[in-house]
C-alpha atoms as a PDB file:
ATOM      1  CA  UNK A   1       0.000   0.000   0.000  1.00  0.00           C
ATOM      2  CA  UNK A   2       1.531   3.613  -0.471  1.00  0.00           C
ATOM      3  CA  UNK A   3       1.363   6.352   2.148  1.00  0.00           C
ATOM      4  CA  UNK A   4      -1.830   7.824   1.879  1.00  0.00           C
ATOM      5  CA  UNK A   5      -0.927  11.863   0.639  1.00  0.00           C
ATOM      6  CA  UNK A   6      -1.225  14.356   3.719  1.00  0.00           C
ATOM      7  CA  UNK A   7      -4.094  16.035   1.190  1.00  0.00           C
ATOM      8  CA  UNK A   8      -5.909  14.755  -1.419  1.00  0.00           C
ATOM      9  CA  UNK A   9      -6.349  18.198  -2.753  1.00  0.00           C
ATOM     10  CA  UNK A  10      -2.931  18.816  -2.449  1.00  0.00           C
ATOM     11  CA  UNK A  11      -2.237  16.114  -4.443  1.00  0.00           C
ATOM     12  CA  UNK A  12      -4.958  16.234  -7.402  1.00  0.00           C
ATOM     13  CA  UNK A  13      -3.475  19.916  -7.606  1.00  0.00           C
ATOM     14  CA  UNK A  14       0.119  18.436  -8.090  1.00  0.00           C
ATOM     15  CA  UNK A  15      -0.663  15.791 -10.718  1.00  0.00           C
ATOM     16  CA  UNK A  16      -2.834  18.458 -12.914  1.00  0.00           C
ATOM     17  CA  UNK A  17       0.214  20.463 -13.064  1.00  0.00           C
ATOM     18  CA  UNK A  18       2.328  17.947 -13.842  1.00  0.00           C
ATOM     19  CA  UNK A  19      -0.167  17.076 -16.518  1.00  0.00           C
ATOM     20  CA  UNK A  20       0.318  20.600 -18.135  1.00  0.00           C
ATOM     21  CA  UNK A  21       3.732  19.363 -19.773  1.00  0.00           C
ATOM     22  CA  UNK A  22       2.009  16.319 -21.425  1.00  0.00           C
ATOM     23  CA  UNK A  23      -1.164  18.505 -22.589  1.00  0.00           C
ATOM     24  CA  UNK A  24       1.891  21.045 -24.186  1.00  0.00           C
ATOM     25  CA  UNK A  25       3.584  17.626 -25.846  1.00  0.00           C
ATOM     26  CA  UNK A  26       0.750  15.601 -26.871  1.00  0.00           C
ATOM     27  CA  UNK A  27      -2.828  18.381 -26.884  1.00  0.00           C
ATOM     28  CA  UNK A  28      -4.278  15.676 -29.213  1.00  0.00           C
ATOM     29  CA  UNK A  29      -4.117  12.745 -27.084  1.00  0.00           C
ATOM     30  CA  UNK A  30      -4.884  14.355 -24.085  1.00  0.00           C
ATOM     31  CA  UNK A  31      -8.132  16.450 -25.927  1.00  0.00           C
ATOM     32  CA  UNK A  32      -8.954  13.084 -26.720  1.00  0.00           C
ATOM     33  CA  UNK A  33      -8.459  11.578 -23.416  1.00  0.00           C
ATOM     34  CA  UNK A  34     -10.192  14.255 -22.134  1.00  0.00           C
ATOM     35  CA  UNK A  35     -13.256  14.095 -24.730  1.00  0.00           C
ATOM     36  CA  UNK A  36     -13.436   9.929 -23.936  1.00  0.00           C
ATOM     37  CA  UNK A  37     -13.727  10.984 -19.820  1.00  0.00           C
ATOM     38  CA  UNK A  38     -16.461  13.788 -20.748  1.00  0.00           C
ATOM     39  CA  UNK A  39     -18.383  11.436 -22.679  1.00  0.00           C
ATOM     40  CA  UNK A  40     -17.957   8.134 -20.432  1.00  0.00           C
ATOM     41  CA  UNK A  41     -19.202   9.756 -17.225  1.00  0.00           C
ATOM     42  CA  UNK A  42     -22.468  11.837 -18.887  1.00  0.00           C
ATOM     43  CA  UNK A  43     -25.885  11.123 -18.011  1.00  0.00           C
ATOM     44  CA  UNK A  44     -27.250   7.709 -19.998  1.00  0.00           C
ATOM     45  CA  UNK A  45     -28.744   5.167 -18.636  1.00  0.00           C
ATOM     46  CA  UNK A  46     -26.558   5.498 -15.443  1.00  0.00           C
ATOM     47  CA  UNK A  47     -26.331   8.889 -14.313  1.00  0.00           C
ATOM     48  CA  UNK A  48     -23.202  10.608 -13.943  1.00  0.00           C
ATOM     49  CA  UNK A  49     -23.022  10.050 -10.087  1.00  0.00           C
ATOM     50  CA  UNK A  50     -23.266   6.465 -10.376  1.00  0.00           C
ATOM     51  CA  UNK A  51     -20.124   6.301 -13.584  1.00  0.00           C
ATOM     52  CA  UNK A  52     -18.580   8.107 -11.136  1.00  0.00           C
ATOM     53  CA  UNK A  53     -18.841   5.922  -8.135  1.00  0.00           C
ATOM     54  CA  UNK A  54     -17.800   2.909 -10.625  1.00  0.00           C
ATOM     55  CA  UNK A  55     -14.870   5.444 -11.828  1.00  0.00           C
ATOM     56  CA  UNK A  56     -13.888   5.413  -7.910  1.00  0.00           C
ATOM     57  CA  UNK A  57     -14.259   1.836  -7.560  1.00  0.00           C
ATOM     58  CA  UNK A  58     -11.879   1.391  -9.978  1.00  0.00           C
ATOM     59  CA  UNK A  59      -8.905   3.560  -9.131  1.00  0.00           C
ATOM     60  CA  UNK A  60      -9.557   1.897  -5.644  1.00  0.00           C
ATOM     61  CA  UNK A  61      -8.635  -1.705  -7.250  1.00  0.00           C
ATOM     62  CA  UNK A  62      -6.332  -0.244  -9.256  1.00  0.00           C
ATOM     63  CA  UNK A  63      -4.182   1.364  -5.937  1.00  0.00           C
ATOM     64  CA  UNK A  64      -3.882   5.124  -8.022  1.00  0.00           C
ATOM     65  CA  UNK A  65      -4.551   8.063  -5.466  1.00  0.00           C
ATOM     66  CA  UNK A  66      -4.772  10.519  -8.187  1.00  0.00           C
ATOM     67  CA  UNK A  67      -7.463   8.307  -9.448  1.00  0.00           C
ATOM     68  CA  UNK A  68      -9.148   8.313  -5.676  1.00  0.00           C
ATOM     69  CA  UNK A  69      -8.529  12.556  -5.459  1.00  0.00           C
ATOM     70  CA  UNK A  70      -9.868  13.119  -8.836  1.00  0.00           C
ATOM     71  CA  UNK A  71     -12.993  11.195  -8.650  1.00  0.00           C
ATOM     72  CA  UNK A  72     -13.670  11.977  -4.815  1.00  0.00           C
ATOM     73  CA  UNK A  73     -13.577  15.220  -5.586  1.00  0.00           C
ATOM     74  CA  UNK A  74     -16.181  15.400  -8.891  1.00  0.00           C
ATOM     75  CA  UNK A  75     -18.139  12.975  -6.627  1.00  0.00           C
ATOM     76  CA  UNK A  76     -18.060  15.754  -3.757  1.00  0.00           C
ATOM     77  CA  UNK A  77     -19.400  18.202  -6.285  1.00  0.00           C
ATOM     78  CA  UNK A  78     -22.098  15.866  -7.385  1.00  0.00           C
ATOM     79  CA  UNK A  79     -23.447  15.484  -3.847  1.00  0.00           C
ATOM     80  CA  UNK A  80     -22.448  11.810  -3.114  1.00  0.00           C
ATOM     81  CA  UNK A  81     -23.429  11.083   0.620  1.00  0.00           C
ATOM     82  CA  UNK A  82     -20.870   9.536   2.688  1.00  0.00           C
ATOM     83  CA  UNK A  83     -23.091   6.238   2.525  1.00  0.00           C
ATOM     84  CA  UNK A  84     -23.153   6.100  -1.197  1.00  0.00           C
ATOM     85  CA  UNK A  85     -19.471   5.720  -1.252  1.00  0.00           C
ATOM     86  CA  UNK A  86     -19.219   3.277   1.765  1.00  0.00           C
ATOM     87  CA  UNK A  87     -21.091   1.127  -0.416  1.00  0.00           C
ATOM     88  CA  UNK A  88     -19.341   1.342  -3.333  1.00  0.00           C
ATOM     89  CA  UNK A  89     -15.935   0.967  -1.001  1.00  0.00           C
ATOM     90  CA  UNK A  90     -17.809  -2.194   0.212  1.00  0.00           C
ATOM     91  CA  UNK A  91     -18.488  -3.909  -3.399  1.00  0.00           C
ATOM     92  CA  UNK A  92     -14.811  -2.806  -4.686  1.00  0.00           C
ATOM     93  CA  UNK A  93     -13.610  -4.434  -1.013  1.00  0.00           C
ATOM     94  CA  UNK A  94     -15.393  -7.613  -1.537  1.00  0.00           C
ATOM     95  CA  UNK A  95     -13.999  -7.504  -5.040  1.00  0.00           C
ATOM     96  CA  UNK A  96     -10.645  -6.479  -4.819  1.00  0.00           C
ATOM     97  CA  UNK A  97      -9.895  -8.390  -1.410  1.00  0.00           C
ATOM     98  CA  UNK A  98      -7.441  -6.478   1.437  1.00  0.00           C
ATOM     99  CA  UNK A  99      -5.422  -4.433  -1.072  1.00  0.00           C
ATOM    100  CA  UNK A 100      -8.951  -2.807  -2.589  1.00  0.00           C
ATOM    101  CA  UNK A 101      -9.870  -2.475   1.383  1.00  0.00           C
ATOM    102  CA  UNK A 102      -6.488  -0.589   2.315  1.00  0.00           C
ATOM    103  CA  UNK A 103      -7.282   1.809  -0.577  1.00  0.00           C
ATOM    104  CA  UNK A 104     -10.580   2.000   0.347  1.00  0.00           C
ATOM    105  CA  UNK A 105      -9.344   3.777   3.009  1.00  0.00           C
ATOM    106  CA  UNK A 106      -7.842   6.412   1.627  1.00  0.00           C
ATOM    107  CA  UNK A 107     -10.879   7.230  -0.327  1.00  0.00           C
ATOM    108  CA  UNK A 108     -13.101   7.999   2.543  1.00  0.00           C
ATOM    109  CA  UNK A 109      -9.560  10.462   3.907  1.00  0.00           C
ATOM    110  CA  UNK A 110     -10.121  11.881   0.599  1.00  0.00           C
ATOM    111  CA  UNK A 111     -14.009  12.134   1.421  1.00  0.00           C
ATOM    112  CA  UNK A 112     -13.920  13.632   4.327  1.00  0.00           C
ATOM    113  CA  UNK A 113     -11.022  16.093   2.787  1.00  0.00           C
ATOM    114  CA  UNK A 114     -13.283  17.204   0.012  1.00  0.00           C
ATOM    115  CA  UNK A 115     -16.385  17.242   2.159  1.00  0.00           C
ATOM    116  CA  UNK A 116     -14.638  19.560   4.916  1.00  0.00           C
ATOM    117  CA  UNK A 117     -13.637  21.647   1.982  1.00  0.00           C
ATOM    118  CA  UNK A 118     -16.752  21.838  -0.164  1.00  0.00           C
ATOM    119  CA  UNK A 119     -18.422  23.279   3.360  1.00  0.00           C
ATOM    120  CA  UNK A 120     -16.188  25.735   3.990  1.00  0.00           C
END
């Protein structure tokens, strides 16, 4: 497991700037990353709260903390209730086995980070 970050926002803040060089070197690829995220997490069938949640689940399994910061933090904004993700943390857990559970973990840090924040 890594250390979880001392702030989620700290750290979504780091990685978008660190992004800027590859948007200068590649704007196609990531215009078209960025069009395939837009497009993936709109309303359908699911709405965009729920392809988020599964987006979360995801970067849980997958152990990437930008993932968790990133997604927590649209989630946040969409109004996900602290239950809603506990539940999601609990299918990823039961998925992903103790690794998925150690990340889960650092999701609800990054939670109660954005929460705190979004209040303020």
């Amino acid at each position: 497991m890594s250390n979880p970050p001392t702030k989620y926002r700290d750290l979504t803040q780091t990685v978008s700037a660190n992004l800027a060089s590859l948007r200068a070197g590649t704007p196609e690829v990531m215009k078209s990353f960025s069009e395939l995220g837009r497009h993936a997490t709109s309303d359908g069938a699911l709405d965009r709260k729920t392809k988020e949640l599964i987006a979360l689940a995801l970067g849980v399994a997958a152990r990437c903390d930008p993932c968790i910061g990133f997604h927590m933090q649209t989630l946040v904004k969409l109004g996900v209730t602290r239950q809603e993700v506990e539940e999601a943390l609990g299918v990823v857990t039961y998925m992903g086995g103790g690794p998925s559970l150690m990340y889960a973990a650092n999701a609800v840090a990054a939670f109660q980070e954005f929460s705190q924040a979004a209040a303020r």
